[in-house]
C-alpha atoms as a PDB file:
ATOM      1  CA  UNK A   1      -1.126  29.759 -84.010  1.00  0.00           C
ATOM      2  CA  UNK A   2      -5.024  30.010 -84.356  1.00  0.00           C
ATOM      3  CA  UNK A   3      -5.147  30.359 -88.372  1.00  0.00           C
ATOM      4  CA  UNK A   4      -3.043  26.874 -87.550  1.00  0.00           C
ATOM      5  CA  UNK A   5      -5.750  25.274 -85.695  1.00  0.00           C
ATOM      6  CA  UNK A   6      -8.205  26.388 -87.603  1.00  0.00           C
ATOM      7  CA  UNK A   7      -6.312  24.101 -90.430  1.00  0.00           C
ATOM      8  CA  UNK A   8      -6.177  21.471 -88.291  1.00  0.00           C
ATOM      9  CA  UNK A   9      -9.883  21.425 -87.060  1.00  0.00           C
ATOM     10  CA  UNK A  10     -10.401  20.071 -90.140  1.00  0.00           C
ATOM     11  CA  UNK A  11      -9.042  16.756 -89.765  1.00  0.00           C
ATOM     12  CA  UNK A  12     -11.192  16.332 -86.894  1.00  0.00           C
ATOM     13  CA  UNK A  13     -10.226  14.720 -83.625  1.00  0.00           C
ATOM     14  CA  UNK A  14      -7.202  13.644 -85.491  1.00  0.00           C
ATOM     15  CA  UNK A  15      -6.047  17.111 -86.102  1.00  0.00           C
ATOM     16  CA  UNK A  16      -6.876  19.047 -82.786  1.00  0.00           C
ATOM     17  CA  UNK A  17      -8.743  17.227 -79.848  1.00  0.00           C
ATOM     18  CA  UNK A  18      -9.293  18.021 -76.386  1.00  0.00           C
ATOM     19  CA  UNK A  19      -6.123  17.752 -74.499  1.00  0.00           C
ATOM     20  CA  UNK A  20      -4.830  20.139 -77.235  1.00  0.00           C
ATOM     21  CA  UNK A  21      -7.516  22.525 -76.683  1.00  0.00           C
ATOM     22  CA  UNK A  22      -7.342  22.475 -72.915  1.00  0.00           C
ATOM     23  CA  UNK A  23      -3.398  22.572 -73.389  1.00  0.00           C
ATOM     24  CA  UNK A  24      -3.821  25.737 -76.042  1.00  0.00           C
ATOM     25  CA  UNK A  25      -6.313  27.500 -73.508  1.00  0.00           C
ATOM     26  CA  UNK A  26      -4.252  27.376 -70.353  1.00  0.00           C
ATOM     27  CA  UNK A  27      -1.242  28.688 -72.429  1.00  0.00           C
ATOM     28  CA  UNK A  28       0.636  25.138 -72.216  1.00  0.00           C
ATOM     29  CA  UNK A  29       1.292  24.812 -75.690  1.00  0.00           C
ATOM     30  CA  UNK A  30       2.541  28.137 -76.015  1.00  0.00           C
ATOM     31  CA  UNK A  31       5.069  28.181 -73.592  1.00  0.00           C
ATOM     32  CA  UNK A  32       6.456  24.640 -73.647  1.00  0.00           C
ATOM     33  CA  UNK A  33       5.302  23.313 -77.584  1.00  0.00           C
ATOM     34  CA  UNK A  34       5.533  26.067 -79.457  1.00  0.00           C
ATOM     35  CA  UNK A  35       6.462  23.632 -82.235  1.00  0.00           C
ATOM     36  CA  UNK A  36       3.874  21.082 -82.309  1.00  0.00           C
ATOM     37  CA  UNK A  37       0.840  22.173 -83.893  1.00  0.00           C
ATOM     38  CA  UNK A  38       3.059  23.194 -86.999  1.00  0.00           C
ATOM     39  CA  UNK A  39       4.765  20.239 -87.344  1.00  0.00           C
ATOM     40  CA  UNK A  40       1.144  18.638 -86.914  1.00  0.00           C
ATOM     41  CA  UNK A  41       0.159  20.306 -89.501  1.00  0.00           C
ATOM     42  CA  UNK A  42       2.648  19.706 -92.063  1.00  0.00           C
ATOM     43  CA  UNK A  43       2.624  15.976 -91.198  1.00  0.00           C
ATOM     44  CA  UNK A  44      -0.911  15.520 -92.054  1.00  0.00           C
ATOM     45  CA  UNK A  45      -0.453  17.372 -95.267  1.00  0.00           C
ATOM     46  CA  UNK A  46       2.268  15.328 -96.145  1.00  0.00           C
ATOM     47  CA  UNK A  47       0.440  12.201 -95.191  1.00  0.00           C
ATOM     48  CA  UNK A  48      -2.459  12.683 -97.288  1.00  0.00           C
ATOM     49  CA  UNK A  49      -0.742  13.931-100.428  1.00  0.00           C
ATOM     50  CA  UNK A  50       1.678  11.356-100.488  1.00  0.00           C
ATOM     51  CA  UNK A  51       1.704   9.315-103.492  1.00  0.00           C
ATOM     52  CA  UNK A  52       3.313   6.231-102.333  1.00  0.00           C
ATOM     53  CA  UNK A  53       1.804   4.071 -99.663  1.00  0.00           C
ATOM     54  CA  UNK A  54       5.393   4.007 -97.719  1.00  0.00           C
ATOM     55  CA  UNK A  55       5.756   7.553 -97.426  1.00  0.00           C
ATOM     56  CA  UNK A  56       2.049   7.576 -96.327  1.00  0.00           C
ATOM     57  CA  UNK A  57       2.704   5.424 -93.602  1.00  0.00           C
ATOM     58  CA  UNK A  58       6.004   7.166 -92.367  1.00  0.00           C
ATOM     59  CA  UNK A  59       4.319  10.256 -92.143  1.00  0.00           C
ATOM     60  CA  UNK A  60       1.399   8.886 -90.280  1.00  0.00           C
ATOM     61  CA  UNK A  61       3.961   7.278 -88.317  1.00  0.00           C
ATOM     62  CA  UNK A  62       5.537   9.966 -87.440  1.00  0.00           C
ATOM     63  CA  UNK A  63       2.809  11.911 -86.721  1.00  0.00           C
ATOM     64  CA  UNK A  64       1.556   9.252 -83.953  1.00  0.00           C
ATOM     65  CA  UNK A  65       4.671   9.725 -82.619  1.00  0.00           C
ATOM     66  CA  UNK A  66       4.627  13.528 -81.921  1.00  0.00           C
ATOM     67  CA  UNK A  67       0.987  13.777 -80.776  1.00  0.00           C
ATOM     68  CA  UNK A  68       1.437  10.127 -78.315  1.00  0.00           C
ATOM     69  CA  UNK A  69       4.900  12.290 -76.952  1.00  0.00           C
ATOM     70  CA  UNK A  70       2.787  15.535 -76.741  1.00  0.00           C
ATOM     71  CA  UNK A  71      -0.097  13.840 -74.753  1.00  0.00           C
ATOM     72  CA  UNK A  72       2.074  12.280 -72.557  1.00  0.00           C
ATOM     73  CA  UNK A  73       3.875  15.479 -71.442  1.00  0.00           C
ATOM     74  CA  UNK A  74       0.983  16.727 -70.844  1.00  0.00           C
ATOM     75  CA  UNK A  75      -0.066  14.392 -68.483  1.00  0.00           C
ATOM     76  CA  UNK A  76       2.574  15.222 -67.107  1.00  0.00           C
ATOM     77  CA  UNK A  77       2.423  18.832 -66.579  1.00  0.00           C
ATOM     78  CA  UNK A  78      -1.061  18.741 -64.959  1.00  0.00           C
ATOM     79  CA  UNK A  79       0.564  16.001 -62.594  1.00  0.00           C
ATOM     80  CA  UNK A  80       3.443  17.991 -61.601  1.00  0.00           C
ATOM     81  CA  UNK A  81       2.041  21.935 -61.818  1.00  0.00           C
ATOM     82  CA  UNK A  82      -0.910  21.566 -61.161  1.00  0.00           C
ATOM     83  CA  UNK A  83      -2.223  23.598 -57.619  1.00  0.00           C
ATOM     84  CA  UNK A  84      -4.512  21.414 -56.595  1.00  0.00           C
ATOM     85  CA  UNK A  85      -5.104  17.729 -57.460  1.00  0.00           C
ATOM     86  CA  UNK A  86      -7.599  15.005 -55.725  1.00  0.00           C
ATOM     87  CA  UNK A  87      -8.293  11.449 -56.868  1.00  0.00           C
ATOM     88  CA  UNK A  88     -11.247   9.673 -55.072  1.00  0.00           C
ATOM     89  CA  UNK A  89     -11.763   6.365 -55.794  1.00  0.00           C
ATOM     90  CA  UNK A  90     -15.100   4.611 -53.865  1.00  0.00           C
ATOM     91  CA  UNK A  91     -15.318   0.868 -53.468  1.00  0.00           C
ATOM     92  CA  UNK A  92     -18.459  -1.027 -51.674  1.00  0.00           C
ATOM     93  CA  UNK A  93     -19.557   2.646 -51.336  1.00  0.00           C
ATOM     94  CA  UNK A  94     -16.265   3.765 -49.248  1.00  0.00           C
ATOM     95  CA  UNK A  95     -14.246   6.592 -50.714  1.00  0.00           C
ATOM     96  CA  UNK A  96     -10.878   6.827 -50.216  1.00  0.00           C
ATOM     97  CA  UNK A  97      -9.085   9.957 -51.121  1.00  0.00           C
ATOM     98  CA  UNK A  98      -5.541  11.347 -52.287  1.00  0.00           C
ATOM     99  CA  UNK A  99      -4.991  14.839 -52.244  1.00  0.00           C
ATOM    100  CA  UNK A 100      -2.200  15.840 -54.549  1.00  0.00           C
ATOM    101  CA  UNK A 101      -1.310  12.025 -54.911  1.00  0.00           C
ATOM    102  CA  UNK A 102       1.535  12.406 -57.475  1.00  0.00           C
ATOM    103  CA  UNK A 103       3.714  14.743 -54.512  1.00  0.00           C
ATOM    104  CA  UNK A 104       2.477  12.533 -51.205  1.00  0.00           C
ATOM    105  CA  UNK A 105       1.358   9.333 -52.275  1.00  0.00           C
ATOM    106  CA  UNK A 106       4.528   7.107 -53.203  1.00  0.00           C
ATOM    107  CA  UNK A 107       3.013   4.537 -55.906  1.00  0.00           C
ATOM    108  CA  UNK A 108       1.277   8.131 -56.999  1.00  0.00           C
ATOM    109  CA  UNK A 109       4.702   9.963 -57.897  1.00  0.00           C
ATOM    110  CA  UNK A 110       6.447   6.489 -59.271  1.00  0.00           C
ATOM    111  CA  UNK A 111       3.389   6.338 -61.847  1.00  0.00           C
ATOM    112  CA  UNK A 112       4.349   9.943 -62.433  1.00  0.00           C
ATOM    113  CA  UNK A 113       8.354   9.188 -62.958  1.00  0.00           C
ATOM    114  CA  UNK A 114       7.504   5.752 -65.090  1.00  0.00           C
ATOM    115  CA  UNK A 115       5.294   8.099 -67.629  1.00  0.00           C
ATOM    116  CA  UNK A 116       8.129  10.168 -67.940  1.00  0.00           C
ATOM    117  CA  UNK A 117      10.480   7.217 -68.330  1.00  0.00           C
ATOM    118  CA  UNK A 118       7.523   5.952 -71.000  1.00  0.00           C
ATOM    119  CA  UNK A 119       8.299   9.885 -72.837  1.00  0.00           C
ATOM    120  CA  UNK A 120      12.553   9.212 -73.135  1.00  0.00           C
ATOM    121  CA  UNK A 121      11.497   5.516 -74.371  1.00  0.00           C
ATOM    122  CA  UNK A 122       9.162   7.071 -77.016  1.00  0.00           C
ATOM    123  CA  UNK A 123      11.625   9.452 -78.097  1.00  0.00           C
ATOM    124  CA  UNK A 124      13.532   6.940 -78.976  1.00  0.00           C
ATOM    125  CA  UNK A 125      11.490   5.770 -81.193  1.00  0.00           C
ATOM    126  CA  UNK A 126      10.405   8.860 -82.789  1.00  0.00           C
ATOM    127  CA  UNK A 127      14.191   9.745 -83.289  1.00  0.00           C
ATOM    128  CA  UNK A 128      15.493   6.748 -85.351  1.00  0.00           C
ATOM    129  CA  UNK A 129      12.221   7.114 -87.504  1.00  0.00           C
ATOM    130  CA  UNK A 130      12.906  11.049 -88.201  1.00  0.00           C
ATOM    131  CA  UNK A 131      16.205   9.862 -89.491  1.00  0.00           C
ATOM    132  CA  UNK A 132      15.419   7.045 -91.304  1.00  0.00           C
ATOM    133  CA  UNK A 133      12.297   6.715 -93.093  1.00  0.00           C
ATOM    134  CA  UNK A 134      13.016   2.887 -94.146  1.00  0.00           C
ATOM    135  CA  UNK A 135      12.613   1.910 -90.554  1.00  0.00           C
ATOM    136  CA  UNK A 136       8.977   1.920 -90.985  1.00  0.00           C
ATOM    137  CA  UNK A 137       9.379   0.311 -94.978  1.00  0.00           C
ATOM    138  CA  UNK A 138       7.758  -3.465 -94.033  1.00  0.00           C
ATOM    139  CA  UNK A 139       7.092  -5.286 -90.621  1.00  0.00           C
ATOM    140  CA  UNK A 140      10.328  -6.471 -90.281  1.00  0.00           C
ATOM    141  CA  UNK A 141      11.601  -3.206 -90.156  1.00  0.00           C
ATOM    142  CA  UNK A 142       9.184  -1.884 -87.991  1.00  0.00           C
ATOM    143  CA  UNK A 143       9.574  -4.733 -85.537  1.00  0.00           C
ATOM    144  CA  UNK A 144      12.924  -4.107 -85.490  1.00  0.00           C
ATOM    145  CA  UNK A 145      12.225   0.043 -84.907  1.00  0.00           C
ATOM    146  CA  UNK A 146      10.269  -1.360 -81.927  1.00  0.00           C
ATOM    147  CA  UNK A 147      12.952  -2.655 -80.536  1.00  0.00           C
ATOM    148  CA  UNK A 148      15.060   0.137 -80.489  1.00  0.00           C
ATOM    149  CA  UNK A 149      17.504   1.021 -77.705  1.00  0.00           C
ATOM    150  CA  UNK A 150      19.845   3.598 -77.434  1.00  0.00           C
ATOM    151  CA  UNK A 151      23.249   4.027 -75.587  1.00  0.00           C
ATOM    152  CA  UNK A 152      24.364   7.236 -74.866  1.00  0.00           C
ATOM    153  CA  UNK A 153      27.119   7.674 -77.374  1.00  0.00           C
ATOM    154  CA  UNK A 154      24.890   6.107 -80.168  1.00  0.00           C
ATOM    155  CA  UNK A 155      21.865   8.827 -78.728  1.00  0.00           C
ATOM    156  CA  UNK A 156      24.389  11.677 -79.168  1.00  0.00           C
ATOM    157  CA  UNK A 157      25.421  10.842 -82.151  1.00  0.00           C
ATOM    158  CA  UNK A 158      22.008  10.482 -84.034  1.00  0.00           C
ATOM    159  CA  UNK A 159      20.789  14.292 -82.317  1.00  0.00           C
ATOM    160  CA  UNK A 160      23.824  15.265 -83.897  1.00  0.00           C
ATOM    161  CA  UNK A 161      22.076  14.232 -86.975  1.00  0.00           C
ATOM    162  CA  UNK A 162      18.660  15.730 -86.399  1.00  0.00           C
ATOM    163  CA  UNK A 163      20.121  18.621 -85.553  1.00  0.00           C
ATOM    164  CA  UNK A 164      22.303  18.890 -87.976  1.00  0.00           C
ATOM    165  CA  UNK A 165      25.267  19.615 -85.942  1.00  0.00           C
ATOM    166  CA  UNK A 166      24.098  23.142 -85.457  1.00  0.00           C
ATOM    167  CA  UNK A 167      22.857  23.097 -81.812  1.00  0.00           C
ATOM    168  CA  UNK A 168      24.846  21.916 -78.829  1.00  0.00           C
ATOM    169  CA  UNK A 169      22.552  23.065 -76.034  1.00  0.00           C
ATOM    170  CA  UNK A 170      20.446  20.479 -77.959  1.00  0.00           C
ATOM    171  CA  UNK A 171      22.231  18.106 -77.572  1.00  0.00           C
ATOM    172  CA  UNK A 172      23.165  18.407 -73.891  1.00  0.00           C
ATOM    173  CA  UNK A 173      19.754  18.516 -72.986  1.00  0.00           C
ATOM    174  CA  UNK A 174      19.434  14.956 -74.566  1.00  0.00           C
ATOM    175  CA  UNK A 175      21.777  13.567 -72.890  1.00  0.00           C
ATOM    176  CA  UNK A 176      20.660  15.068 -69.231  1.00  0.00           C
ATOM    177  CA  UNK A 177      17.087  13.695 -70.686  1.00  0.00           C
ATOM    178  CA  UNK A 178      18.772  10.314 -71.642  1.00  0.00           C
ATOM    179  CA  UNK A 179      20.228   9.608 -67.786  1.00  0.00           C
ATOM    180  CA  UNK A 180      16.769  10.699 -66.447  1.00  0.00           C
ATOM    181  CA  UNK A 181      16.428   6.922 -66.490  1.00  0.00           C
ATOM    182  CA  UNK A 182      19.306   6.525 -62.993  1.00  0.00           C
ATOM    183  CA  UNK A 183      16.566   7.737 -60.758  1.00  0.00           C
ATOM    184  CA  UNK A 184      13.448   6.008 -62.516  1.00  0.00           C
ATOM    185  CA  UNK A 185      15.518   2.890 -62.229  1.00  0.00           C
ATOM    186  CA  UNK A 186      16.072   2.897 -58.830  1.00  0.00           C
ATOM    187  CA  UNK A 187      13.136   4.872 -57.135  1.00  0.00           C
ATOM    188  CA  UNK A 188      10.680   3.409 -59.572  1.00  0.00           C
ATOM    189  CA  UNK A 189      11.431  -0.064 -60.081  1.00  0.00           C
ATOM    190  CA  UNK A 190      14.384  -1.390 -57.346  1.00  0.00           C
ATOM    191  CA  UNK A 191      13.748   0.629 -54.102  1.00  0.00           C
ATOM    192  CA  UNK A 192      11.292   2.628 -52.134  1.00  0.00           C
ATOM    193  CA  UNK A 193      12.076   6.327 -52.184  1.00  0.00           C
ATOM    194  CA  UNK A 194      12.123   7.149 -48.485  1.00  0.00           C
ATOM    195  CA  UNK A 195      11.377  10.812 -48.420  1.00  0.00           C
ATOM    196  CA  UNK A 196       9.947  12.546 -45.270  1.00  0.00           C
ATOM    197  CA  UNK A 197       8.814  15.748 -44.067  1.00  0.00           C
ATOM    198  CA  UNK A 198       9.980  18.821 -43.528  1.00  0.00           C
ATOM    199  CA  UNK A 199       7.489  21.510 -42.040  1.00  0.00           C
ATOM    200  CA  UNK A 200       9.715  24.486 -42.211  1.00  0.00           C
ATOM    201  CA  UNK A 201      10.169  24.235 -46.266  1.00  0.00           C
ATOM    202  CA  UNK A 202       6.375  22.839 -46.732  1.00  0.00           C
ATOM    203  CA  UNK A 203       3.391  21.848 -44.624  1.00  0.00           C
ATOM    204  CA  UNK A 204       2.434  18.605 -47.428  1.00  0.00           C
ATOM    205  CA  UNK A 205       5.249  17.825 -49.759  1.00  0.00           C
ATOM    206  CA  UNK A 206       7.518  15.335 -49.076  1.00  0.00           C
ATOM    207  CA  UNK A 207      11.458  15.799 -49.286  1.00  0.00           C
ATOM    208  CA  UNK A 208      14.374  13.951 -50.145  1.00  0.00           C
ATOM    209  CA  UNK A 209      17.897  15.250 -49.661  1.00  0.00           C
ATOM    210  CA  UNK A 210      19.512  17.193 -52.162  1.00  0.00           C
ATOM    211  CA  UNK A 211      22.972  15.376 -52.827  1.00  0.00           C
ATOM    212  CA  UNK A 212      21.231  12.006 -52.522  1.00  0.00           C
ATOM    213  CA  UNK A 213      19.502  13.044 -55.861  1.00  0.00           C
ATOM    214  CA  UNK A 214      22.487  14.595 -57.493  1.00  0.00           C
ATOM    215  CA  UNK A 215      24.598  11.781 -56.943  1.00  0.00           C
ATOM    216  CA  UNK A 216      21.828   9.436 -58.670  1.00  0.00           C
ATOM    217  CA  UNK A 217      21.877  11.667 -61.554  1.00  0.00           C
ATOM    218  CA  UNK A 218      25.587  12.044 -61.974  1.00  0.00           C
ATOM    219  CA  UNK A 219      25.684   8.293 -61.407  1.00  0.00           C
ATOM    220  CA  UNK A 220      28.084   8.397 -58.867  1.00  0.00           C
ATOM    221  CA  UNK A 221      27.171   4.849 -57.126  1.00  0.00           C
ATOM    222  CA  UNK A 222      28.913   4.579 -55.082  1.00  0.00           C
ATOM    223  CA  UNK A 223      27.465   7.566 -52.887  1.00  0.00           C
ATOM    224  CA  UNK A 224      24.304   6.464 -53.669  1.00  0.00           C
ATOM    225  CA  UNK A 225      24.849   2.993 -52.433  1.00  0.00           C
ATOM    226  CA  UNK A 226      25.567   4.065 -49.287  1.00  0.00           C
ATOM    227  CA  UNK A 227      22.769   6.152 -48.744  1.00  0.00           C
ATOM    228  CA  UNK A 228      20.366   2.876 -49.637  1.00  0.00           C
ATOM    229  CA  UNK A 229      22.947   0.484 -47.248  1.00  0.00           C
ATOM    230  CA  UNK A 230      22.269   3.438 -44.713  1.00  0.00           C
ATOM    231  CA  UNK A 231      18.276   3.243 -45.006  1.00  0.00           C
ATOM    232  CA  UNK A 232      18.771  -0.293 -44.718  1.00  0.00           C
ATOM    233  CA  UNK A 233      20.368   0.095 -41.694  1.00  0.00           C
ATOM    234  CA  UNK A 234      18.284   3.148 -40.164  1.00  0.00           C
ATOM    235  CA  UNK A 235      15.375   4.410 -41.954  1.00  0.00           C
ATOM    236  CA  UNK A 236      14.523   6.563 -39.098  1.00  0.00           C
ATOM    237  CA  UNK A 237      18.031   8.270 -38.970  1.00  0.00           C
ATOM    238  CA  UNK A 238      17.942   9.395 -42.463  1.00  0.00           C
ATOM    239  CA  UNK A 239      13.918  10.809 -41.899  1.00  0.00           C
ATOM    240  CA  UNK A 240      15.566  12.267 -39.375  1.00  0.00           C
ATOM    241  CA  UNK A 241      18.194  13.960 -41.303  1.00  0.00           C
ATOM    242  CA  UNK A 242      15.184  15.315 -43.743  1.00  0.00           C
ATOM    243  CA  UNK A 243      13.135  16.988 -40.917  1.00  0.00           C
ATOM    244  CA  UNK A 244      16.044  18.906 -39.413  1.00  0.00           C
ATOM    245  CA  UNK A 245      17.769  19.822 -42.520  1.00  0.00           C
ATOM    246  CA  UNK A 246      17.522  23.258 -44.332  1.00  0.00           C
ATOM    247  CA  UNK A 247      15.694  23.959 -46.984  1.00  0.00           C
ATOM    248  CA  UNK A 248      18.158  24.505 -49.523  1.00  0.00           C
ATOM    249  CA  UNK A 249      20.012  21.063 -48.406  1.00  0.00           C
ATOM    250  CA  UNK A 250      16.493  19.129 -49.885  1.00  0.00           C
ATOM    251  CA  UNK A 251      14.539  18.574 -52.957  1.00  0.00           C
ATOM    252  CA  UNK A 252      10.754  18.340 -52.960  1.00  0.00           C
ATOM    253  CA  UNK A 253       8.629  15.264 -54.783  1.00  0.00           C
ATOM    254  CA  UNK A 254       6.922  18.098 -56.692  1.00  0.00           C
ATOM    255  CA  UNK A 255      10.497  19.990 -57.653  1.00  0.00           C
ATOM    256  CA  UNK A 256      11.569  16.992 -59.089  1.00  0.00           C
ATOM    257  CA  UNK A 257       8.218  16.737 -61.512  1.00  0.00           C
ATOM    258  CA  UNK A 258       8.590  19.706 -62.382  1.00  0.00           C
ATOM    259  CA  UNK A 259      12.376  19.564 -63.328  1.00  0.00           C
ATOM    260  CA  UNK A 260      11.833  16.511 -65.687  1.00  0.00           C
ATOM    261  CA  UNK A 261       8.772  17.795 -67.135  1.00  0.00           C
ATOM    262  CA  UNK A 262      10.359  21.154 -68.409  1.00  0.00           C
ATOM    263  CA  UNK A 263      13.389  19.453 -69.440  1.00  0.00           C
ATOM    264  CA  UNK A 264      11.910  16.850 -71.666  1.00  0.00           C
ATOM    265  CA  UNK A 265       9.260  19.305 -72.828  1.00  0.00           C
ATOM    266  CA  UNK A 266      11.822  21.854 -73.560  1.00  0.00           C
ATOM    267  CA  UNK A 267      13.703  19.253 -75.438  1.00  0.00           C
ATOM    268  CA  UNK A 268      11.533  17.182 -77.438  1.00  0.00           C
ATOM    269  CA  UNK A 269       9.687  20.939 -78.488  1.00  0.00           C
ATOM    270  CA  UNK A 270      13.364  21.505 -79.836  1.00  0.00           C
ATOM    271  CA  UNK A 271      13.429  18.049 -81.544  1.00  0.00           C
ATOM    272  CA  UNK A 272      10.297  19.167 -83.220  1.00  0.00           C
ATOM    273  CA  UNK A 273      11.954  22.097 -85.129  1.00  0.00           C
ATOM    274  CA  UNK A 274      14.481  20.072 -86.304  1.00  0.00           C
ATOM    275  CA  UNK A 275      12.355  16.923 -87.537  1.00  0.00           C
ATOM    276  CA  UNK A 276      10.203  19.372 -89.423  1.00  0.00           C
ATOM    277  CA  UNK A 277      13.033  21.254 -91.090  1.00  0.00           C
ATOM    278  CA  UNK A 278      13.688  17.374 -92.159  1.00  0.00           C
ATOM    279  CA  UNK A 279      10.709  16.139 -93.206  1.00  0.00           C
ATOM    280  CA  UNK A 280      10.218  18.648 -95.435  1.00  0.00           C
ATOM    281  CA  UNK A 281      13.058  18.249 -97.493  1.00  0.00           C
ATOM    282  CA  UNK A 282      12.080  14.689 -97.789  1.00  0.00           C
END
């Protein structure tokens, strides 16, 4: 991987920059892109020897794509693994500070989940272009890859085509990664996430109860519902519920970070093998 970025130092910033070099130092990219810097690398090859301005611009295209996705999770690691985190912000000279915002500080954590939600949008994105290179052929095209939404079936189907049919972990991680949006829709956009504390599992993170969370994922509404109609109703009954409950029975802000980060990392790494095994038959 260093004779690789060694290549790629010499496209400049464009080719390795900071957040790559910090992410390359700590071991980041090792463990969770092992992928990236290749595919990186064989975009901006392609890109500049291209002889036609279209397939210049779908390979630059692309590889906006894959380092905007890349930066993102990123961000997202150091907000959800990170040990220690503290953002200070002073106005008329009075500091006010958040330690470990992103795991006790609500509008903290929801910037956290939207970035993530901002990651599954991108991939969208990145996925209709790695199958289609005359998505990106004039601006109506491109306006219209803008616009792209997926729903699950038609999301299946096109992984099925990246991955040429030959991976169906793959694809079950995409879907698990597509219905990441049930609790962003909800916690981050249509109702406060009332988690409390629980000293006995952790002296700072906050908590929310286990089966609340599954049931959001699985999309089971109607448990969820009444969970809301029951914080409606008693807010400090169900903080109750969170203090005295076991530790098992709960799922901490942090824990859930941490679970979307690896997932979509792990993913979209595995998206990167395939779109480069494409690409370069192209």
């Amino acid at each position: 991987m260093e004779k690789v970025i060694q290549n790629l130092i010499k496209w400049g910033i464009n080719g390795f920059n900071n957040h790559e070099d910090v992410g390359f130092k700590v071991g980041y990219i090792q463990k969770y892109f092992s992928e990236y810097l290749y595919l990186k690398k064989e975009l901006l090859e392609r890109r500049d020897s291209a002889s036609q301005n279209e397939m210049r611009r779908y390979f630059n295209a692309l590889r906006i794509y894959v380092y905007t996705l890349y930066e993102n999770l990123w961000h997202g690691y150091i907000t959800s693994h990170s040990e220690e985190l503290k953002f200070t912000f002073v106005i008329n000279g009075i500091p006010t500070t958040f330690l470990n915002p992103h795991q006790t500080h609500l509008p903290s954590f929801s910037s956290a989940i939207l970035n993530f939600g901002t990651c599954r949008d991108l991939f969208f994105v990145l996925l209709k272009l790695s199958i289609d290179p005359a998505t990106i052929n004039n601006k109506d095209s491109v306006n219209g890859l803008l616009k792209i939404h997926y729903g699950q079936k038609g999301f299946e189907k096109d992984l099925i085509k990246l991955s040429n049919n030959s991976d169906a972990d793959y694809v079950n991680d995409g879907v698990r990664v597509y219905e990441t949006n049930e609790f962003r829709n909800i916690f981050a956009h249509k109702m406060r996430l009332l988690w409390w504390f629980n000293k006995k599992c952790s002296p700072n993170e906050r908590f929310l109860l286990r089966k609340e969370v599954d049931a959001i994922k699985n999309k089971k509404r109607e448990e969820y519902m009444e969970h809301i109609f029951e914080i409606f109703t008693d807010n400090k009954s169900y903080e109750r519920k969170i203090e005295n409950s076991n530790c098992p029975d709960l799922i901490s802000s942090g824990e859930i970070l941490r679970e979307t980060h690896d997932l979509l990392a792990r993913f979209v790494n595995k998206s990167y093998k395939f779109i480069h095994t494409r690409v370069s038959k192209v």
